[in-house]
PDB file of N, CA and C in Angstrom:
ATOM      1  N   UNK A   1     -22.735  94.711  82.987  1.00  0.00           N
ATOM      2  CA  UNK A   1     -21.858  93.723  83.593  1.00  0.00           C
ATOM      3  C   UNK A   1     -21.898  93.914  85.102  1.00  0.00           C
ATOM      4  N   UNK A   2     -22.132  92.930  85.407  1.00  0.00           N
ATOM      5  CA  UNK A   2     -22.478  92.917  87.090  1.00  0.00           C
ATOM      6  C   UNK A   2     -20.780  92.675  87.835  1.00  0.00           C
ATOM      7  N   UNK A   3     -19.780  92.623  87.198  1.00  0.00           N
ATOM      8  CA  UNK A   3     -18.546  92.319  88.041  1.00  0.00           C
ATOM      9  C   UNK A   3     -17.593  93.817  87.277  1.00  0.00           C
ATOM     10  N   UNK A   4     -17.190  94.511  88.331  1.00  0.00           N
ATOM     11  CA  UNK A   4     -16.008  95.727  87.621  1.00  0.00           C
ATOM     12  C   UNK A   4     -15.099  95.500  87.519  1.00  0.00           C
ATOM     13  N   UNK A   5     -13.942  96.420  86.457  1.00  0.00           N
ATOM     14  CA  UNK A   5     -12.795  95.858  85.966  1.00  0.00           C
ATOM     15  C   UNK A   5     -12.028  97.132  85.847  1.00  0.00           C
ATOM     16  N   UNK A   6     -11.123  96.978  86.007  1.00  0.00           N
ATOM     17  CA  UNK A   6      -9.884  98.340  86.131  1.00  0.00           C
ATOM     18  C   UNK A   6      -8.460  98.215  84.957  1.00  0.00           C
ATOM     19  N   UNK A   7      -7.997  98.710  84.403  1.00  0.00           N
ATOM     20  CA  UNK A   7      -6.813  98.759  84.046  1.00  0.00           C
ATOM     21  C   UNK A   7      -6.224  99.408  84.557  1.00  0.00           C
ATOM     22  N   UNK A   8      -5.015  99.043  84.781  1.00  0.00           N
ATOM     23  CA  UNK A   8      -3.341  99.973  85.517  1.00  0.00           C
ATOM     24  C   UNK A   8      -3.548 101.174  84.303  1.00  0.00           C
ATOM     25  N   UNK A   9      -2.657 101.598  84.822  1.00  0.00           N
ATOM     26  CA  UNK A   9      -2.539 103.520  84.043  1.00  0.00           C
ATOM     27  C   UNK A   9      -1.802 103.117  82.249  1.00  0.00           C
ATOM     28  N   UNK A  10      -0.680 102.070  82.863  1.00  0.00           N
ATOM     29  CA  UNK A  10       0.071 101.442  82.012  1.00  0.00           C
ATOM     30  C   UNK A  10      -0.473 100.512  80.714  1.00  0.00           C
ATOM     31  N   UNK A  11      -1.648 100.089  81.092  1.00  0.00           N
ATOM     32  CA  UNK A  11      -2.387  99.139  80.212  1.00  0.00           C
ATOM     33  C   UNK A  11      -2.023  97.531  80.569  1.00  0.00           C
ATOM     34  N   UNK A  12      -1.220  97.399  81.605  1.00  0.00           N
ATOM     35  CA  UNK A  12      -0.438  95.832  81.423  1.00  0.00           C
ATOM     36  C   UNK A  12      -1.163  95.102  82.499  1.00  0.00           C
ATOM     37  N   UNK A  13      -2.091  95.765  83.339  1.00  0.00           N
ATOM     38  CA  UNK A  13      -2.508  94.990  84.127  1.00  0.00           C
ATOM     39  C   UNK A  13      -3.791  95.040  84.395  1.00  0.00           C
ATOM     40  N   UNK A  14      -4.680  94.046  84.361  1.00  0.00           N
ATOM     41  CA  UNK A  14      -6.244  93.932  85.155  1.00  0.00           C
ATOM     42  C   UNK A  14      -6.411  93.615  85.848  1.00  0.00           C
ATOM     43  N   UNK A  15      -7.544  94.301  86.627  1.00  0.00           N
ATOM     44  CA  UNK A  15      -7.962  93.805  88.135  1.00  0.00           C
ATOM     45  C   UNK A  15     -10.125  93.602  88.007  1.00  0.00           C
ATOM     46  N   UNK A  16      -9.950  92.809  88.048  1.00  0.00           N
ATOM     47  CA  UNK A  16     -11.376  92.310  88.000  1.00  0.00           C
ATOM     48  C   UNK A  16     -12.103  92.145  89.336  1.00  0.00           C
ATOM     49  N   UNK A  17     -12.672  93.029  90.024  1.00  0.00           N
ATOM     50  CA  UNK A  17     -13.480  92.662  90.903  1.00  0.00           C
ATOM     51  C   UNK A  17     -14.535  92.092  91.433  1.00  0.00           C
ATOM     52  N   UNK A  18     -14.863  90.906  92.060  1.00  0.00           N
ATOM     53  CA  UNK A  18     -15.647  90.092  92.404  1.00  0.00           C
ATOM     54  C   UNK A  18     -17.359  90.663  93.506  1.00  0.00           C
ATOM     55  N   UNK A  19     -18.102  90.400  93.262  1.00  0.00           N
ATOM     56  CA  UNK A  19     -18.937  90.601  94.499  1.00  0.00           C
ATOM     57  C   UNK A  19     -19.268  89.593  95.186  1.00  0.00           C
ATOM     58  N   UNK A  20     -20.427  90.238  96.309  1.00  0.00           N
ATOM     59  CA  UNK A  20     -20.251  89.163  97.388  1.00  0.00           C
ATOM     60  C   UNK A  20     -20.391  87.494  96.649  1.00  0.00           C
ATOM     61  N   UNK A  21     -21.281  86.961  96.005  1.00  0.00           N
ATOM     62  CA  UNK A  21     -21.248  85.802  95.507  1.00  0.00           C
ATOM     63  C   UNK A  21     -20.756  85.403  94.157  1.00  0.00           C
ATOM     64  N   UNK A  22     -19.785  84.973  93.888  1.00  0.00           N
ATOM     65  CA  UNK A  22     -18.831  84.468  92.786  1.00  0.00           C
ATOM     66  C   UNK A  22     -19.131  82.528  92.366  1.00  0.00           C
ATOM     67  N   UNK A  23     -20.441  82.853  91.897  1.00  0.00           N
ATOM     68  CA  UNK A  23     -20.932  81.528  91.560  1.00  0.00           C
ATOM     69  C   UNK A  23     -21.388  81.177  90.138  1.00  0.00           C
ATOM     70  N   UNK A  24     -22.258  80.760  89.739  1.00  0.00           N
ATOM     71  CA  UNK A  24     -22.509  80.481  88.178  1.00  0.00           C
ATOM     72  C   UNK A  24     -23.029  81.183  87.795  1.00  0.00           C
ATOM     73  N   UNK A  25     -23.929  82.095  88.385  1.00  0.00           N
ATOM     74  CA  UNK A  25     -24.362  83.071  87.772  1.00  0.00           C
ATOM     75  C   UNK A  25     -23.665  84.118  87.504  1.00  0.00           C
ATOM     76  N   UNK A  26     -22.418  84.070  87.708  1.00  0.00           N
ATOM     77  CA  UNK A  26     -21.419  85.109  86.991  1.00  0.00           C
ATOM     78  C   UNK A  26     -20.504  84.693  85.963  1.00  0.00           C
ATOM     79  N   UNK A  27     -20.956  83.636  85.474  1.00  0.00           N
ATOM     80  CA  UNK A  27     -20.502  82.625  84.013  1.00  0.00           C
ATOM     81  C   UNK A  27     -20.093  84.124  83.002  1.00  0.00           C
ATOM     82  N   UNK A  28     -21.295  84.284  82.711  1.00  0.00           N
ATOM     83  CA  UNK A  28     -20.316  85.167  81.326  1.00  0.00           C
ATOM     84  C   UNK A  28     -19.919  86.569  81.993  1.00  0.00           C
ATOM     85  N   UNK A  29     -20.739  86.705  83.019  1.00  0.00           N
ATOM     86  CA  UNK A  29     -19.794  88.363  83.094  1.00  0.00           C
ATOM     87  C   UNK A  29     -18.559  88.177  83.489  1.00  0.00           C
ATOM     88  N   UNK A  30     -17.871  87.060  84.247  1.00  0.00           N
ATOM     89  CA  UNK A  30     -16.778  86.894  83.914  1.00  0.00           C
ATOM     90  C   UNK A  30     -15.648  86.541  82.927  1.00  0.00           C
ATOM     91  N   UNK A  31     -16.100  85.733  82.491  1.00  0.00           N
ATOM     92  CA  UNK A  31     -15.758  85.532  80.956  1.00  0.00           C
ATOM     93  C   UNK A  31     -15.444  86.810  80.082  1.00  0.00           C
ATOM     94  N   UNK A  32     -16.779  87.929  80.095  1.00  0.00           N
ATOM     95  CA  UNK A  32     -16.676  88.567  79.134  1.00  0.00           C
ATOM     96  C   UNK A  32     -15.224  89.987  79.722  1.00  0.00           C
ATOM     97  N   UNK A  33     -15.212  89.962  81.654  1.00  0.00           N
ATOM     98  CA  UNK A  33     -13.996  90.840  81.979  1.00  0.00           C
ATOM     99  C   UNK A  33     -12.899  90.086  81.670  1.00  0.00           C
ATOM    100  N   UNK A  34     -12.533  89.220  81.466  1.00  0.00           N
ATOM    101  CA  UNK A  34     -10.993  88.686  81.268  1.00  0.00           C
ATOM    102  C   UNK A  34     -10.976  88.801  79.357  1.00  0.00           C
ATOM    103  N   UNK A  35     -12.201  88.552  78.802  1.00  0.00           N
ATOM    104  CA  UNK A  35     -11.513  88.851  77.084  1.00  0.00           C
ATOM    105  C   UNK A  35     -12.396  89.512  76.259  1.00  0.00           C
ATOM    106  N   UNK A  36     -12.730  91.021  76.915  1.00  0.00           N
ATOM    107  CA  UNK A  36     -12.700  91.971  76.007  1.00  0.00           C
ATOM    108  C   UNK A  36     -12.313  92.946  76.219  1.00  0.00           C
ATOM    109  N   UNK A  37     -11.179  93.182  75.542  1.00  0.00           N
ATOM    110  CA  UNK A  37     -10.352  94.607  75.350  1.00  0.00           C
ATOM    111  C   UNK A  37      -8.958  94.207  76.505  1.00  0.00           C
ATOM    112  N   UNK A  38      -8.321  92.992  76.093  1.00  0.00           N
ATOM    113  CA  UNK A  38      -7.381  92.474  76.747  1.00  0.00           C
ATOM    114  C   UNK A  38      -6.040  92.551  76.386  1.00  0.00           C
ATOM    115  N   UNK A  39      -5.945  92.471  75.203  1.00  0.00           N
ATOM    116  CA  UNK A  39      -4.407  92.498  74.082  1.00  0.00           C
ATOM    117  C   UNK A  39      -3.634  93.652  74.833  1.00  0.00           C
ATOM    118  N   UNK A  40      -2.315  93.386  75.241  1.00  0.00           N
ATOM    119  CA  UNK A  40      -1.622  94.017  76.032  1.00  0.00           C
ATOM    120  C   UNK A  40      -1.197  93.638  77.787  1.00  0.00           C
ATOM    121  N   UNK A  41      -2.119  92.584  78.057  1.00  0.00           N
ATOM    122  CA  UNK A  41      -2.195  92.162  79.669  1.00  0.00           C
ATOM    123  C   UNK A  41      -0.959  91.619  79.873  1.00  0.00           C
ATOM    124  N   UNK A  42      -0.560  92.205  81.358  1.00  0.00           N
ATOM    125  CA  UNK A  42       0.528  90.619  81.201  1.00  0.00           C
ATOM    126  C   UNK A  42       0.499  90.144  82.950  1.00  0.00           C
ATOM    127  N   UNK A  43      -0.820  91.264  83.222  1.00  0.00           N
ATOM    128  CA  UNK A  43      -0.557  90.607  84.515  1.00  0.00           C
ATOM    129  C   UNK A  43      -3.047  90.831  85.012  1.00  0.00           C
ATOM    130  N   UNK A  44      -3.304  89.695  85.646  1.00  0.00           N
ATOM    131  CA  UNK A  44      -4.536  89.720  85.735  1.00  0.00           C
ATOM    132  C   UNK A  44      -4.550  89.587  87.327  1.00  0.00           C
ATOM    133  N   UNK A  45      -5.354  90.856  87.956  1.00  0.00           N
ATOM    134  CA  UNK A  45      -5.643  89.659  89.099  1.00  0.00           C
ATOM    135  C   UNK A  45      -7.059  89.992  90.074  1.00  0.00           C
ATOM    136  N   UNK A  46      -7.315  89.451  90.386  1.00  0.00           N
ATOM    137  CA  UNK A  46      -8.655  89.105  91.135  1.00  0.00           C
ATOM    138  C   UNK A  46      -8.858  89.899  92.562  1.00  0.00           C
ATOM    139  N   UNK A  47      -9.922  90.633  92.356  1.00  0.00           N
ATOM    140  CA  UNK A  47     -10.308  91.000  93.838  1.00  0.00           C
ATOM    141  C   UNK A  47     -11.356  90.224  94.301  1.00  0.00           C
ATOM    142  N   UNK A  48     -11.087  89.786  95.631  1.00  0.00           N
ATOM    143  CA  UNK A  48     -12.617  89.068  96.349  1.00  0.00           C
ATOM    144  C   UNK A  48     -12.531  89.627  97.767  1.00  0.00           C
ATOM    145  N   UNK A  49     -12.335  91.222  97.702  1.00  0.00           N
ATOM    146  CA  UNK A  49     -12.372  91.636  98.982  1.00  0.00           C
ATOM    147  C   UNK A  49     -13.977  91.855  99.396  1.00  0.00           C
ATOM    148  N   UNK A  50     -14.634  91.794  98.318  1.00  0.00           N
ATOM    149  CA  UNK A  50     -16.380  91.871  98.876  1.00  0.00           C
ATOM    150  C   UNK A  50     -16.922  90.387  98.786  1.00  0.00           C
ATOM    151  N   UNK A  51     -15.819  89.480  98.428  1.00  0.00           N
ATOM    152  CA  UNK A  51     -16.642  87.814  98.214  1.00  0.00           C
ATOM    153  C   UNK A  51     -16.527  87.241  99.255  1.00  0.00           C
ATOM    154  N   UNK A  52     -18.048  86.493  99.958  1.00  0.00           N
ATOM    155  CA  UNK A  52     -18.339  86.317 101.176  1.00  0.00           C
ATOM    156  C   UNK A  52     -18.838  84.720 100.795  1.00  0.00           C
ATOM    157  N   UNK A  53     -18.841  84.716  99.345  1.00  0.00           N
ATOM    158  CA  UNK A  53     -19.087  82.982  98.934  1.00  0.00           C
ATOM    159  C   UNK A  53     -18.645  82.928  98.196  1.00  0.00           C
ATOM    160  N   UNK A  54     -18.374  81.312  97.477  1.00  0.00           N
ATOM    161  CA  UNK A  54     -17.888  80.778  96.204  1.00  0.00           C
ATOM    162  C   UNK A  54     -17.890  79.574  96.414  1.00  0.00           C
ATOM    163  N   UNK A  55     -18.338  79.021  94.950  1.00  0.00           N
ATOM    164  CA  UNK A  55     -19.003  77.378  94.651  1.00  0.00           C
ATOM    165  C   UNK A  55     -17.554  77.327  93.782  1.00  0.00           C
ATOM    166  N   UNK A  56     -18.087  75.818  93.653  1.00  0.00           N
ATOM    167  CA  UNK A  56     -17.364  75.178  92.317  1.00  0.00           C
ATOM    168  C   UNK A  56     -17.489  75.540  91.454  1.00  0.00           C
ATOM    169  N   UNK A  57     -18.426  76.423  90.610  1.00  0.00           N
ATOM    170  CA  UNK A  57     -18.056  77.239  89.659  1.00  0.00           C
ATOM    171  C   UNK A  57     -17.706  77.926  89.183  1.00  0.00           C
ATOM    172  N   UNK A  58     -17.400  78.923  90.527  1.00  0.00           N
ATOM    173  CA  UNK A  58     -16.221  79.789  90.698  1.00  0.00           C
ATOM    174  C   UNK A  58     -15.155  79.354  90.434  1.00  0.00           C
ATOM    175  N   UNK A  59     -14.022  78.224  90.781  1.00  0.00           N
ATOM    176  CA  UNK A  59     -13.206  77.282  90.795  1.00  0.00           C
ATOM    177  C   UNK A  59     -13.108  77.138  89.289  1.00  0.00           C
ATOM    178  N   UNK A  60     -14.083  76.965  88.537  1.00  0.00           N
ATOM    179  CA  UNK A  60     -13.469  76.456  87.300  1.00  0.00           C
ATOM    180  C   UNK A  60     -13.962  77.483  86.457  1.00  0.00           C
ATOM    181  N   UNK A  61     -14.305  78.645  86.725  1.00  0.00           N
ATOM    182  CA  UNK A  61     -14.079  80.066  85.878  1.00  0.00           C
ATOM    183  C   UNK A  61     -12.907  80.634  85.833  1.00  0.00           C
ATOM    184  N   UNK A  62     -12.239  80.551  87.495  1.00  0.00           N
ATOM    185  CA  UNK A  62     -10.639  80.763  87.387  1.00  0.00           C
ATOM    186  C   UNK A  62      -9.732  79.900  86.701  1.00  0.00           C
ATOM    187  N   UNK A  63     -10.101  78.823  86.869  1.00  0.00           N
ATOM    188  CA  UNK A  63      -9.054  77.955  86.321  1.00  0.00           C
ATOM    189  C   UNK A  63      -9.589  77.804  84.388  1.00  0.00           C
ATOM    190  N   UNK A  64     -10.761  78.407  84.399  1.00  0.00           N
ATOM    191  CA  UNK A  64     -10.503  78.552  82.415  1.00  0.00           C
ATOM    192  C   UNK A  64      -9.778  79.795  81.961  1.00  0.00           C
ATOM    193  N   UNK A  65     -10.038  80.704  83.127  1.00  0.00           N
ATOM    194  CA  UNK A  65      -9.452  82.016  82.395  1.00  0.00           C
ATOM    195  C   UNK A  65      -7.987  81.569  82.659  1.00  0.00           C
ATOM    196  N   UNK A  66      -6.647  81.004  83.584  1.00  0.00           N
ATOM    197  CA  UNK A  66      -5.784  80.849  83.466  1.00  0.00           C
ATOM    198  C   UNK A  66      -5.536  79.855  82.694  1.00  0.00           C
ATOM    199  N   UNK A  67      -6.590  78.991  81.834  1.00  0.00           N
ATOM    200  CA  UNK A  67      -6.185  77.758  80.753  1.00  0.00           C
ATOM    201  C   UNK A  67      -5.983  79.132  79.311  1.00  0.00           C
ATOM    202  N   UNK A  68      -7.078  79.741  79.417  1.00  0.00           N
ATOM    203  CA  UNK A  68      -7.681  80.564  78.032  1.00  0.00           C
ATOM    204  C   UNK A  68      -6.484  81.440  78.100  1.00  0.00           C
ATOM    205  N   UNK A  69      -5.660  82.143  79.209  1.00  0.00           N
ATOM    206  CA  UNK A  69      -5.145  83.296  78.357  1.00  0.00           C
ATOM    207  C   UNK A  69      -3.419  82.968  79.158  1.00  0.00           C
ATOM    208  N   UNK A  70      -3.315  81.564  79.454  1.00  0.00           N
ATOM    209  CA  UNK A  70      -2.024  81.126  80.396  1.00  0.00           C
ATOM    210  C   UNK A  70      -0.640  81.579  79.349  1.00  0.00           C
ATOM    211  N   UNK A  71      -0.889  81.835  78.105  1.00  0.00           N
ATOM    212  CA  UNK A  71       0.531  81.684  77.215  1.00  0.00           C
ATOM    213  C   UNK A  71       0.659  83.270  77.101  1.00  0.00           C
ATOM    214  N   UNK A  72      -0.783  84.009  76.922  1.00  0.00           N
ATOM    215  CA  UNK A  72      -0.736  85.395  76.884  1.00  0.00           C
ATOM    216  C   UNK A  72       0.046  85.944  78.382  1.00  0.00           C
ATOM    217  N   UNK A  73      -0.740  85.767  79.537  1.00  0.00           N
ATOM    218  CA  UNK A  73      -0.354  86.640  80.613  1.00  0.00           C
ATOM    219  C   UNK A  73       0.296  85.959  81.182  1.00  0.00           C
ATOM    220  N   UNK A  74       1.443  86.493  81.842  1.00  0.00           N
ATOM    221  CA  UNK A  74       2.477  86.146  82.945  1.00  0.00           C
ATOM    222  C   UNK A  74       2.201  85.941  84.199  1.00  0.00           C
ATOM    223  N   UNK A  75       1.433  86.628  84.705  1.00  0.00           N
ATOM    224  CA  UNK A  75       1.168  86.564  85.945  1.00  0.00           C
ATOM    225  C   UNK A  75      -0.497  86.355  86.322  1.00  0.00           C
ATOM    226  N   UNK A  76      -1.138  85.782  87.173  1.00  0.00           N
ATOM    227  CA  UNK A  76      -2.216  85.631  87.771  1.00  0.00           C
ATOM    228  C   UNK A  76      -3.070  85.571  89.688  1.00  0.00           C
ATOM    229  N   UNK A  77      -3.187  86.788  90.093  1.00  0.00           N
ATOM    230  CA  UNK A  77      -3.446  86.950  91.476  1.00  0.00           C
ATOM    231  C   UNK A  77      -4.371  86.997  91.954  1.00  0.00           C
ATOM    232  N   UNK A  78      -4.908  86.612  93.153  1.00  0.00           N
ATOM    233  CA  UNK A  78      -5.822  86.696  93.588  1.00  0.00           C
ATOM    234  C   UNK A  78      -5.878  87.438  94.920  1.00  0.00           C
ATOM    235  N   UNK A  79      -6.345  88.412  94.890  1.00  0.00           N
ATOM    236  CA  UNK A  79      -6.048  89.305  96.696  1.00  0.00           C
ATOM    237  C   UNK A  79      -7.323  89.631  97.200  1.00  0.00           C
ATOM    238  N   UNK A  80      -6.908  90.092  98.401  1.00  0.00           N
ATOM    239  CA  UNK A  80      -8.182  90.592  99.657  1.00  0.00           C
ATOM    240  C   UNK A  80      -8.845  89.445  99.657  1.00  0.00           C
ATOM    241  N   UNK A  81      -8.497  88.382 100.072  1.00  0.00           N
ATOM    242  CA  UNK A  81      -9.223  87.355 100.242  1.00  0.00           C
ATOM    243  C   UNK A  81      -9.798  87.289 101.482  1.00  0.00           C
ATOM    244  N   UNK A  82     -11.916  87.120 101.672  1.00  0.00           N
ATOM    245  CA  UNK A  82     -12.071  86.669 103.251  1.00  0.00           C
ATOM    246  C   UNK A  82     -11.329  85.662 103.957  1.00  0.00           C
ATOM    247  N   UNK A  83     -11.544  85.349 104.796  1.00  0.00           N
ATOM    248  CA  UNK A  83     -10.617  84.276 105.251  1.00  0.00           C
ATOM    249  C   UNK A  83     -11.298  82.806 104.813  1.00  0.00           C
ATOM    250  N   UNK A  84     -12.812  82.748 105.204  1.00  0.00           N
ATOM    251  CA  UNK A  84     -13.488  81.557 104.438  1.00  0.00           C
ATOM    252  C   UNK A  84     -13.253  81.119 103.200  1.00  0.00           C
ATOM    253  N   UNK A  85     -13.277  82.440 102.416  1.00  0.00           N
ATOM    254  CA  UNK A  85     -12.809  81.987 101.007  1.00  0.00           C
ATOM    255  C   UNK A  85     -11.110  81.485 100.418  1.00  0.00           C
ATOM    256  N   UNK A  86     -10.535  82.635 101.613  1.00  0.00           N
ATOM    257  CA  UNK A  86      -9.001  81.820 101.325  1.00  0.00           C
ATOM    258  C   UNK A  86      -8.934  80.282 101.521  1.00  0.00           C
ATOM    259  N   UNK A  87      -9.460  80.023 102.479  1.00  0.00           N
ATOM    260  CA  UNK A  87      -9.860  78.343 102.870  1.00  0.00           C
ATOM    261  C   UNK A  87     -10.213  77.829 101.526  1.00  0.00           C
ATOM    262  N   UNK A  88     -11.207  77.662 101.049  1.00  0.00           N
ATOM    263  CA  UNK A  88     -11.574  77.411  99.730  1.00  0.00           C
ATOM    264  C   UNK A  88     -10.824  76.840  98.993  1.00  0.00           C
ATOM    265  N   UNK A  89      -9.929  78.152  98.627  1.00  0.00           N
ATOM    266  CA  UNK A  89      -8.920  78.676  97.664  1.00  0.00           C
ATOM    267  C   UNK A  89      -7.641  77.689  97.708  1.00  0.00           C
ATOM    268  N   UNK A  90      -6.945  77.667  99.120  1.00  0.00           N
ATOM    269  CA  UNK A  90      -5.807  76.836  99.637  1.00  0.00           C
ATOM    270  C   UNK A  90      -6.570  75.206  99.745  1.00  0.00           C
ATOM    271  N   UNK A  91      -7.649  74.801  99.579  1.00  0.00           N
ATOM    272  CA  UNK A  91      -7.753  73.368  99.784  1.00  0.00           C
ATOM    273  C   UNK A  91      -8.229  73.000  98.221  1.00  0.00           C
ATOM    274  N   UNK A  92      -8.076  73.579  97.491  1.00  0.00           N
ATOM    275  CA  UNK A  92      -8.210  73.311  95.876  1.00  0.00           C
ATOM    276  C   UNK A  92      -6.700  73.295  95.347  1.00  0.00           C
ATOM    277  N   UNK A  93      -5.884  74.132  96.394  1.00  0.00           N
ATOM    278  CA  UNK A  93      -4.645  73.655  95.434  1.00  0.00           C
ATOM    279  C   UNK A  93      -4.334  75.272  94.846  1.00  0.00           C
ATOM    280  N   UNK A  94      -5.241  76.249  94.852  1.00  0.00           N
ATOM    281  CA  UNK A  94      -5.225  77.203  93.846  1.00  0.00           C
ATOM    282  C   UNK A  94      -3.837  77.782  93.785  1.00  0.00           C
ATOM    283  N   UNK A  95      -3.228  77.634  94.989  1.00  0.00           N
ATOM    284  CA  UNK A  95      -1.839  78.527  95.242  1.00  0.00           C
ATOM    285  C   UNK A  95      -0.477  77.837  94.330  1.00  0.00           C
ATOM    286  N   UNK A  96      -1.168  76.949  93.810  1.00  0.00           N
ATOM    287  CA  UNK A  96       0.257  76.160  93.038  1.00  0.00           C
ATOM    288  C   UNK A  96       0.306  76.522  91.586  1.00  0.00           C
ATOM    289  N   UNK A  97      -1.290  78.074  91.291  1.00  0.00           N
ATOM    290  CA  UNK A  97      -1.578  78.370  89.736  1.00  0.00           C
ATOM    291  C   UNK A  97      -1.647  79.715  90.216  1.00  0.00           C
ATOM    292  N   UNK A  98      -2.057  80.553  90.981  1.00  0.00           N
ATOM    293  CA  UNK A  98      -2.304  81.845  91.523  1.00  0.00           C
ATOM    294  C   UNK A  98      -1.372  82.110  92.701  1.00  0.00           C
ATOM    295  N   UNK A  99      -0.608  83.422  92.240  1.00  0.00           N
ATOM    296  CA  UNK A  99      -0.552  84.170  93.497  1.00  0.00           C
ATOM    297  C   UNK A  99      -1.695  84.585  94.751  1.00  0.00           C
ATOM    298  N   UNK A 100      -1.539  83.961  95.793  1.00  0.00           N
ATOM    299  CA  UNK A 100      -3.033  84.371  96.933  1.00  0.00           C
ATOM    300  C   UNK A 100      -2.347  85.449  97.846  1.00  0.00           C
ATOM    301  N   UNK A 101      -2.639  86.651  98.111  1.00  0.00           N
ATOM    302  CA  UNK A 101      -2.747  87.026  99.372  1.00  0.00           C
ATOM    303  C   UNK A 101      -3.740  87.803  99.868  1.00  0.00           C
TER     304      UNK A 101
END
């Protein structure tokens, strides 16, 4: 898996880290960090402190994993954002489904 993934000590939270390009070619390795070995989450959230790009397919990998697991987890974040990509992020709207900072 080309993207790393962390659990809290607690088990309740994931942090999925992004690299520099978060585009289609990270279709299933993302997919496969948000649902395997998930039961217990209640909080997910996103690093893109090394993401220096992102397409539209990025955009709608986030927005399936918060369709796919929205009733399971409570919370959904996205942090260390570049600043280009926060741009992105805030002109899609993302902040009205994700915590951004």
């Amino acid at each position: 898996m080309s993207l790393d993934r962390e659990f809290s000590t607690d088990g309740k939270e994931l942090t999925i880290f992004v690299e520099q390009k978060f585009d289609f070619s990270k279709v299933q390795d993302f997919r496969f960090a948000y649902t395997d070995s998930v039961d217990g989450i209640d909080s997910i959230v996103i690093n893109l402190q090394k993401t220096e790009y992102m397409d539209s397919s990025a955009l709608g990998m986030l927005l399936n994993m918060h369709r796919t697991l929205g009733e399971q987890v409570s919370s959904f974040k996205i942090e260390k954002c570049r600043p280009q990509v926060l741009k992105i992020l805030l002109i899609a709207c993302f902040d009205k489904k994700f915590q951004i900072s």
